[in-house]
Structures are given as C-alpha cells and as structure tokens.
Protein backbone atom coordinates (compact mmCIF):
# COMPACT_ATOMS: atom_id res chain seq x y z
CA UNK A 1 -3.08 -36.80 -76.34
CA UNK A 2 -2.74 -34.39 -79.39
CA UNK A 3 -5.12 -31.42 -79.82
CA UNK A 4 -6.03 -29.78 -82.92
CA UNK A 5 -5.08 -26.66 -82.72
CA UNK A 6 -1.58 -27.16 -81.42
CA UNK A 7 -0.70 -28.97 -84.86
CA UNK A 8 -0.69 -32.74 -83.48
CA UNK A 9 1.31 -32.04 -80.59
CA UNK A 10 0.95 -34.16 -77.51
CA UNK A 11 0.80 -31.72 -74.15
CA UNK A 12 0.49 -33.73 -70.93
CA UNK A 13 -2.15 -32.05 -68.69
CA UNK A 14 -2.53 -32.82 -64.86
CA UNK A 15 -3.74 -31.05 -62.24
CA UNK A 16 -1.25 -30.63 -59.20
CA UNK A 17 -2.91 -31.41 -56.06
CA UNK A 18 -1.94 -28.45 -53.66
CA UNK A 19 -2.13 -29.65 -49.76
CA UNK A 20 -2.99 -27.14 -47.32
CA UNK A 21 0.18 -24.52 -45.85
CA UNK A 22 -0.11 -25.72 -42.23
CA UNK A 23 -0.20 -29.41 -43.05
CA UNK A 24 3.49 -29.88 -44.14
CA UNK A 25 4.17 -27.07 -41.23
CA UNK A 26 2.69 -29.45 -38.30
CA UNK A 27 4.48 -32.46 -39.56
CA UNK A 28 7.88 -30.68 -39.16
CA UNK A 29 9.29 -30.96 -35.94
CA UNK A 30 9.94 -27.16 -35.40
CA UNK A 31 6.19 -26.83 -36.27
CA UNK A 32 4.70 -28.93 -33.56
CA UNK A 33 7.14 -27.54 -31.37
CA UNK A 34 5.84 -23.65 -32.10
CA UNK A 35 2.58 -24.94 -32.01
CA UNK A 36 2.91 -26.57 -28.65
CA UNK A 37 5.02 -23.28 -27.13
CA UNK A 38 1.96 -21.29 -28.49
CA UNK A 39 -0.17 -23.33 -26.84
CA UNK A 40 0.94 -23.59 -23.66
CA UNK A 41 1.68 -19.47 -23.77
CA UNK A 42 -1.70 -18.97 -24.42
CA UNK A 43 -3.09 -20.91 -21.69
CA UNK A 44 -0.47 -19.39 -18.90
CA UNK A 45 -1.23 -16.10 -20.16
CA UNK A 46 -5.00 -16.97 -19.58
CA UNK A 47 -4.51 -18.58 -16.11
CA UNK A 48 -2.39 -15.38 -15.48
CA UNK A 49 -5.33 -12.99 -16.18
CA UNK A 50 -7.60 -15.14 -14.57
CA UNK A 51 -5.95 -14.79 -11.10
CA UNK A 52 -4.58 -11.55 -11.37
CA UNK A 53 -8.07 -10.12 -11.29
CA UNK A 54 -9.26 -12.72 -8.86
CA UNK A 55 -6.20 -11.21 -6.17
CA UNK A 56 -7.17 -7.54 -7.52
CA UNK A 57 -10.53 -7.38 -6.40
CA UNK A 58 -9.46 -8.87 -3.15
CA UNK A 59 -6.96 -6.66 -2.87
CA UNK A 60 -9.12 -3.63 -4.69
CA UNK A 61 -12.68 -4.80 -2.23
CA UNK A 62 -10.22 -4.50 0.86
CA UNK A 63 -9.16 -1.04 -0.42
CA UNK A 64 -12.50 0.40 -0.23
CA UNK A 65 -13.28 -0.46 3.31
CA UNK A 66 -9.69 0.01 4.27
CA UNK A 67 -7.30 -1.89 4.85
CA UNK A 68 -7.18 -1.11 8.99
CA UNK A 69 -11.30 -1.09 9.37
CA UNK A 70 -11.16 -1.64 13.19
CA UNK A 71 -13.90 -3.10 15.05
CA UNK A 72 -13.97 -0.58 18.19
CA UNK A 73 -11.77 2.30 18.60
CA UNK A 74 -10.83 4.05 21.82
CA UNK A 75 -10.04 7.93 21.90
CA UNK A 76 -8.79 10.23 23.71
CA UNK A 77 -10.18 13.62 25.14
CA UNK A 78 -10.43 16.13 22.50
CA UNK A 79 -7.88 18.60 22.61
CA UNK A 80 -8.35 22.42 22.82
CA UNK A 81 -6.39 25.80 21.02
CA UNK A 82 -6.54 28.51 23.72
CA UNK A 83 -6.03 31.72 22.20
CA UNK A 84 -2.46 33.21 23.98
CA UNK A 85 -1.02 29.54 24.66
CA UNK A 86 1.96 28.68 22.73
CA UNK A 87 1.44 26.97 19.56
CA UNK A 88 3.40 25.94 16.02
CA UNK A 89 1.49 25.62 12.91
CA UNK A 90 3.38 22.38 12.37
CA UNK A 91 2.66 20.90 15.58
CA UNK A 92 -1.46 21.38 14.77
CA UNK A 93 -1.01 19.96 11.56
CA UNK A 94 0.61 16.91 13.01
CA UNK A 95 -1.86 16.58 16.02
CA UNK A 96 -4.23 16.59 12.81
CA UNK A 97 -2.79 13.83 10.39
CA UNK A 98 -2.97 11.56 13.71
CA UNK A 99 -6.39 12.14 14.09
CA UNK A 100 -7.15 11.17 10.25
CA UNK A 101 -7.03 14.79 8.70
CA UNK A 102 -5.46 14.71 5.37
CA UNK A 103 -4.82 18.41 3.30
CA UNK A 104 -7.21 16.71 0.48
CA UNK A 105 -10.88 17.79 0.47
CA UNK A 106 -12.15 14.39 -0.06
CA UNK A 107 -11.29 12.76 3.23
CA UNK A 108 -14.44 12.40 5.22
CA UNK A 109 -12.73 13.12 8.93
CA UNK A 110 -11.77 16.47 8.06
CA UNK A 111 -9.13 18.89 6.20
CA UNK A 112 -6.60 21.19 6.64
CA UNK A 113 -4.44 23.64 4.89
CA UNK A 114 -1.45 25.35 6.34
CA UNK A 115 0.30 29.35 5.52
CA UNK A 116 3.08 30.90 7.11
CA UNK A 117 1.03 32.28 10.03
CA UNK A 118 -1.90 29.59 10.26
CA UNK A 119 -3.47 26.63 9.80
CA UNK A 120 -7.33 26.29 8.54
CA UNK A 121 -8.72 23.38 9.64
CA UNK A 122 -12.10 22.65 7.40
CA UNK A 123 -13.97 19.59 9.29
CA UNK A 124 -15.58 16.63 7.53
CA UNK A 125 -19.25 14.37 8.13
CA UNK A 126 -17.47 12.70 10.07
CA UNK A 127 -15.56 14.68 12.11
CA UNK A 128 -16.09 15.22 16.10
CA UNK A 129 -16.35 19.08 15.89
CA UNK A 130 -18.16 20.69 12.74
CA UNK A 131 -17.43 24.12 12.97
CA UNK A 132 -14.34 24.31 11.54
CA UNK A 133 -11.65 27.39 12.22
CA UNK A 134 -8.71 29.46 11.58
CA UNK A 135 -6.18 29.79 13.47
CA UNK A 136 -3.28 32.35 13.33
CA UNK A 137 0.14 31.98 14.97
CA UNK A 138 2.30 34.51 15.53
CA UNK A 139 5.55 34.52 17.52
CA UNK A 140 5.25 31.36 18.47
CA UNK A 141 1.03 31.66 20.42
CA UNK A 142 -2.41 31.31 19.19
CA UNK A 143 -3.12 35.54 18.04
CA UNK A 144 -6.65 34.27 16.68
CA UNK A 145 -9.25 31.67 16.86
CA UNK A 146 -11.64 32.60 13.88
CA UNK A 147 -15.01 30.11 13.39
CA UNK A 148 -15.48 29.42 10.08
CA UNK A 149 -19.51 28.69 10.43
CA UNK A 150 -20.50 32.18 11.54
CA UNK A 151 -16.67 34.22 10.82
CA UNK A 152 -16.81 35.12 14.54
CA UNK A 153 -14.18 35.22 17.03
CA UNK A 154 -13.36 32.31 19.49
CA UNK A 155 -11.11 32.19 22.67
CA UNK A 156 -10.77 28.83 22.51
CA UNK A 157 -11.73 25.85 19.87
CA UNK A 158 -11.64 21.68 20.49
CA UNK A 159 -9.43 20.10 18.29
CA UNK A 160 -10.57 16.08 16.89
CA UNK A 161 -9.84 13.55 19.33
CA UNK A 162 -6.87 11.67 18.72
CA UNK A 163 -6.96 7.70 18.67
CA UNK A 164 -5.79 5.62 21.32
CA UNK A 165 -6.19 2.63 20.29
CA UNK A 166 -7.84 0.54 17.56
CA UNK A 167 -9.38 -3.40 18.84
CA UNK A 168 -9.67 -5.43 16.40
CA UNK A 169 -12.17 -8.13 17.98
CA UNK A 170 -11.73 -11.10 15.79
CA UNK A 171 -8.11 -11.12 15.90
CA UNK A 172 -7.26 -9.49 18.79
CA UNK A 173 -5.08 -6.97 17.21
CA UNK A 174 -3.90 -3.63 18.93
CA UNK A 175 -2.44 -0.74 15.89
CA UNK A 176 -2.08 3.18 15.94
CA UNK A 177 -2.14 4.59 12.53
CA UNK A 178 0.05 6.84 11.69
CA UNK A 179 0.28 8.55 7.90
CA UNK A 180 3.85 8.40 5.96
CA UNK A 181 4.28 11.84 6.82
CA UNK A 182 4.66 11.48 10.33
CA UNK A 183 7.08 8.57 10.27
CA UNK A 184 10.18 9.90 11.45
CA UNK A 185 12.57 9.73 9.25
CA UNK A 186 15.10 7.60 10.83
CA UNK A 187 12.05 5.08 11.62
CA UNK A 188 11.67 5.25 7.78
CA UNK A 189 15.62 4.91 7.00
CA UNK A 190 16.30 2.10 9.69
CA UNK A 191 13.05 0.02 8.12
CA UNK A 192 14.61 -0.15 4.44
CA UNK A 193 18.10 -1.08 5.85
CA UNK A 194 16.57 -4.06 7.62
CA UNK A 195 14.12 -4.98 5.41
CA UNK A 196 14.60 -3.64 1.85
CA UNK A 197 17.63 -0.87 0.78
CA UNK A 198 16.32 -0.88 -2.90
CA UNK A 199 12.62 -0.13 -1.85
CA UNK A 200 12.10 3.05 -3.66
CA UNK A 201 13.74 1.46 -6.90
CA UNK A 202 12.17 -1.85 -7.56
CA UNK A 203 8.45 -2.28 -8.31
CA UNK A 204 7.85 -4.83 -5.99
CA UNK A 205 10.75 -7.58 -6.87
CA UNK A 206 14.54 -7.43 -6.10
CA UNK A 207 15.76 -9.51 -8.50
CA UNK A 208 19.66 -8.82 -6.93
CA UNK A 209 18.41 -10.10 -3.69
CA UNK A 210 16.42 -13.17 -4.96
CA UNK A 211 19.69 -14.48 -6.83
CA UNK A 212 21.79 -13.59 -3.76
CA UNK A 213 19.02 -15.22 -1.41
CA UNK A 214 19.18 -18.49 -3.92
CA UNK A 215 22.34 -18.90 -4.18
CA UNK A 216 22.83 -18.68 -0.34
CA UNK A 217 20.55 -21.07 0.30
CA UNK A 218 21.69 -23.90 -2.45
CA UNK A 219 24.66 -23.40 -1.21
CA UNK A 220 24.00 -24.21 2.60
CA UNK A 221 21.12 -26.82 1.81
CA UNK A 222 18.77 -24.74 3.62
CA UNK A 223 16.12 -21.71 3.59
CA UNK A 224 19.08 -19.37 5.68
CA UNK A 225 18.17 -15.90 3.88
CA UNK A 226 14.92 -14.56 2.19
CA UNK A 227 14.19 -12.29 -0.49
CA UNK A 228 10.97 -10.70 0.39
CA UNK A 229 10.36 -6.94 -0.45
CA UNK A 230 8.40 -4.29 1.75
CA UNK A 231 5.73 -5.32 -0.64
CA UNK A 232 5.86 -8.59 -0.27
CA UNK A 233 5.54 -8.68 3.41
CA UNK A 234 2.79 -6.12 3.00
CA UNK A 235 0.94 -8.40 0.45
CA UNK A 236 1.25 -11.82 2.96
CA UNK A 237 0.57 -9.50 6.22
CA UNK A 238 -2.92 -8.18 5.50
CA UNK A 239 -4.31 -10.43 2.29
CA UNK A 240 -2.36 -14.25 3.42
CA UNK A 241 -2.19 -14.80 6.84
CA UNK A 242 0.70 -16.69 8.38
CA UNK A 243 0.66 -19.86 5.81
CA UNK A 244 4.07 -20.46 4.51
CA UNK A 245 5.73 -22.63 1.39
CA UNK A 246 5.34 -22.34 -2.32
CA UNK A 247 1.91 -22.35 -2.50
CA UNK A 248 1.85 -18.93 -1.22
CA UNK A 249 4.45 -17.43 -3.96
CA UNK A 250 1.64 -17.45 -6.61
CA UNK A 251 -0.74 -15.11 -4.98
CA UNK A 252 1.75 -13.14 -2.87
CA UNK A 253 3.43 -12.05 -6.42
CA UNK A 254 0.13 -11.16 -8.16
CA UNK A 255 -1.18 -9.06 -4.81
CA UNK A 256 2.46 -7.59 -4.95
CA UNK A 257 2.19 -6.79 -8.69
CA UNK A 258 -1.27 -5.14 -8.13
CA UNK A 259 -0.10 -3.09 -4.71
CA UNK A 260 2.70 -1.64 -7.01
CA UNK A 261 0.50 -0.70 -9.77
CA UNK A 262 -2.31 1.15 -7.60
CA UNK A 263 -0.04 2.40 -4.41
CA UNK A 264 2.73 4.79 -4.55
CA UNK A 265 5.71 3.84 -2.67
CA UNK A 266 5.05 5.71 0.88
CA UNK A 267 1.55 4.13 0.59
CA UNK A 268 3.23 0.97 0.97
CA UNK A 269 5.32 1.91 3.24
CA UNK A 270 3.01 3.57 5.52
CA UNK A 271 0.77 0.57 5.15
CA UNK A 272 4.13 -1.73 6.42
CA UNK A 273 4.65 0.48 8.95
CA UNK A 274 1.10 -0.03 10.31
CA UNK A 275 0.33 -3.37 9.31
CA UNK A 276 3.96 -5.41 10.55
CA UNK A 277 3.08 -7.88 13.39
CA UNK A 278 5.80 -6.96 16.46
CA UNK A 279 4.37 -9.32 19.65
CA UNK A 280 1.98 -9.28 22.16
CA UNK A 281 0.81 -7.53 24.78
CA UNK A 282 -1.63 -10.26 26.90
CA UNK A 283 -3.75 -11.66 24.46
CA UNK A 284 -3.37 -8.53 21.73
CA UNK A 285 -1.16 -8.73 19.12
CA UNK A 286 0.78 -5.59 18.48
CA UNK A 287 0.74 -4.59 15.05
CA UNK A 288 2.42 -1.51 13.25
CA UNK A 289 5.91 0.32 15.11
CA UNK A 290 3.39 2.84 16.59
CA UNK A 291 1.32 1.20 18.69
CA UNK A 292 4.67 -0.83 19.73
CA UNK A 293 6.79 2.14 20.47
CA UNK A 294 3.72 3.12 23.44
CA UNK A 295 3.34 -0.13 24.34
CA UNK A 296 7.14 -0.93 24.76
CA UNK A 297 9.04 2.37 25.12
CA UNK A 298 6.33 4.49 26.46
CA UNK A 299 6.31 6.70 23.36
CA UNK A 300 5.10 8.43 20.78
CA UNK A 301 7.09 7.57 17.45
CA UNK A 302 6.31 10.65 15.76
CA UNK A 303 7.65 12.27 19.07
CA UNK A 304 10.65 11.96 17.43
CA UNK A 305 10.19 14.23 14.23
CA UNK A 306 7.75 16.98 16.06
CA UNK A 307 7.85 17.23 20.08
CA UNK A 308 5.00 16.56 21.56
CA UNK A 309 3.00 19.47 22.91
CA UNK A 310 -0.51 19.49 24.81
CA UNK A 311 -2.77 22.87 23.19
C-alpha cells in the first residue's frame, strides 16, 4: 500500500510473530534431554537431603544418649592412693580414662590433668568420690595426697571405681569401654591391617578396595571379598543390625557419610573397637576386643601399653 509521505512508495508492513525462547529449545532433542537430566537431578538431590537428615538425627539422637548407654553396670571396688606406695603418674591417669575420666572439664564423671610430678584429679556430678585431690609423685611413690575441698593433707584417697562390666538387658550384650587412648597400639595397628590399611586416609569410602572387591567378585561369580571400611562396619554395627543385601547400602553410606563428618578418626575407631561383635559367652554376646580379651585371654588389653598396677 503506498503512504503519503514516502512519495507513493509501497512498504510491506507485517508484524513477525516471535514464539517464546524455550519453545523451539524443548522441541530439540538435546533440550528435552537437559530438561529430563535436570529433572531427575533435582529430584535425587531432594531424595538425597531427605534421607541424609532422616539417618543424621538417628545417628545425631543416638549421640546424645551415647552410643554404649548400658542398662546395668557392674563395678568394681574403688581403688585407693596410699601415700608412700609406689605409683606413676601415667598409670593413675590410665586407671582414670577406664573409669570415664577424660582431661576435658565438660565430662560429667570427672577430670584430670597431669605435670611432671602429679596428677590432679578434679571429680564430676557424677563421680563416686567428690572431693577431688592432688597427688604428687616423686621417685617413683605417692610424696602427697592434697584434698582439693578443704587444701588439707590426706594419707590416703579412693580412686573411681572402675567398670566391670556393662549388661545390656535387651540384647544381652557384655562390652568394656575403653577410650582410643588406651588401645594399645599394636591392637590399633593389627585392626587396620585386617580390616582397613587406608583408614586414616579415606573419609569413609575406599574407592581402591571397592573396584578391587568388584572386580574379584565378577570375576568368580560370587560375593568372595568385601569392601567395607571401619566406618562402615561401625555404621551397620550400632544403627542396622545384622540385615544384609542392597537394601542396606543406602543407609549404611549416608550414616557413614554423617559419622565422617561429625567424628574424628580415633572416635571411630574407638567406637569399632568397642562396638565389633566377637562371640558369646552363654547367652551374652561379647562385644568390643576389651571385654573379649578378659573373657578369652584373661586380660586386660590395655595391660599391654601400661602394666597393670593395684594403688
């Protein structure tokens, strides 16, 4: 059509219809593929988050009331510092960390902190003997027995009873706990070599070992040789029971992730140590390597890294 003021010239006009960007994009192939990969992404990563905080605060609720919460526990007699017997400042601090005495502040049992020619020993609320003392050591005996409620001297002070045994009533279980610390290390050593050499060096996953372990076991048609970390076993021993198969994998790995990200490594470890099911004794199950060196060697594990010694 001509317009005036172009001098007669004819100028088509049309609008161009403009379709929307993502239109032409989901009829391409690539597109619906993309759209399908972000799809399903989304929704794993959602399932993922899901159940990774479902198995944390399993795992997190079990934490707080610990992870060994026994039923009943037997003790011992208390044991007693005589000022002139013969005495190391190491040996009282172990006596201590079997009893439950930890050097933080926090622990509710009781505290201790150790210098060259002593050992302080601060009790908790829950500890068997509140007064609290410190002791010095020299040349090998007790030289003082100070009370740390009225700074008076003592000849003698009770030291917290040591466990005997923990009963666990609904499962029958029989364990000794025993802190990393004390684990000899040749317990510690022979464990790993067994049961995981890359330990301190994988958070929670061997990949080496799982291609090794799958490749073994295509090639003989059959389950011969496992993968599972320290963690792993940890994760099934106290959170999954004894169920086996794939149906398993999903929350062992997520409890594994989360043990990983709130323990340190001799957390787990000590934890294993404790927790690892090694027979019966009558209708008890013995669990942890303490408990199961007195019950089938007659003694002490931590023997081994401090002789035993009666104050």
């Amino acid at each position: 059509m001509a317009h005036p003021s172009n001098g007669g010239l004819a100028v088509n006009t049309h609008r161009v219809s403009q379709k929307p960007f993502l239109f032409p994009f989901i009829l391409n192939l690539w597109g619906r593929v993309l759209l399908i990969v972000f799809a399903l992404g989304t929704i794993g990563v959602g399932a993922f988050a899901h159940y990774y905080s479902k198995y944390a605060r399993m795992v997190d609720e079990k934490l707080r009331t610990g992870e060994f919460a026994a039923t009943s526990t037997l003790y011992a007699a208390p044991q007693q510092v005589v000022l002139g017997e013969n005495a190391q400042v190491d040996e009282i601090a172990s006596y201590l960390r079997r009893c439950g005495y930890s050097e933080s502040n926090q622990n509710r049992l009781g505290s201790y902190s150790t210098r060259p020619d002593g050992i302080q020993i601060s009790p908790g609320p829950d500890a068997y003997n509140q007064e609290g003392a410190l002791i010095t050591v020299q040349a090998g005996r007790i030289a003082e027995i100070v009370s740390l409620r009225d700074h008076t001297d003592r000849q003698q002070f009770l030291l917290e009873p040591e466990t005997i045994t923990n009963l666990f009533d609904q499962k029958r279980e029989k364990r000794l706990i025993v802190h990393f610390d004390d684990i000899p290390k040749v317990m510690v050593n022979a464990i790993l070599s067994a049961e995981d050499k890359r330990f301190f060096r994988h958070r929670g996953f061997d990949l080496a070992r799982i291609l090794r372990a799958g490749w073994v076991n295509l090639k003989d048609q059959r389950n011969a040789q496992g993968a599972s970390t320290v963690t792993q076993q940890l994760a099934r021993t106290i959170w999954l029971g004894t169920e086996r198969g794939w149906r398993r994998k999903i929350p062992e790995t997520l409890i594994t992730m989360h043990l990983e990200h709130t323990h340190g490594k001799q957390q787990i470890c000590e934890d294993y140590a404790n927790a690892i099911y090694l027979g019966h004794q009558g209708s008890f199950s013995i669990q942890g390597f303490a408990k199961a060196s007195k019950v089938y060697l007659g003694k002490d594990s931590i023997a081994l890294r401090f002789p035993m010694r009666r104050y």
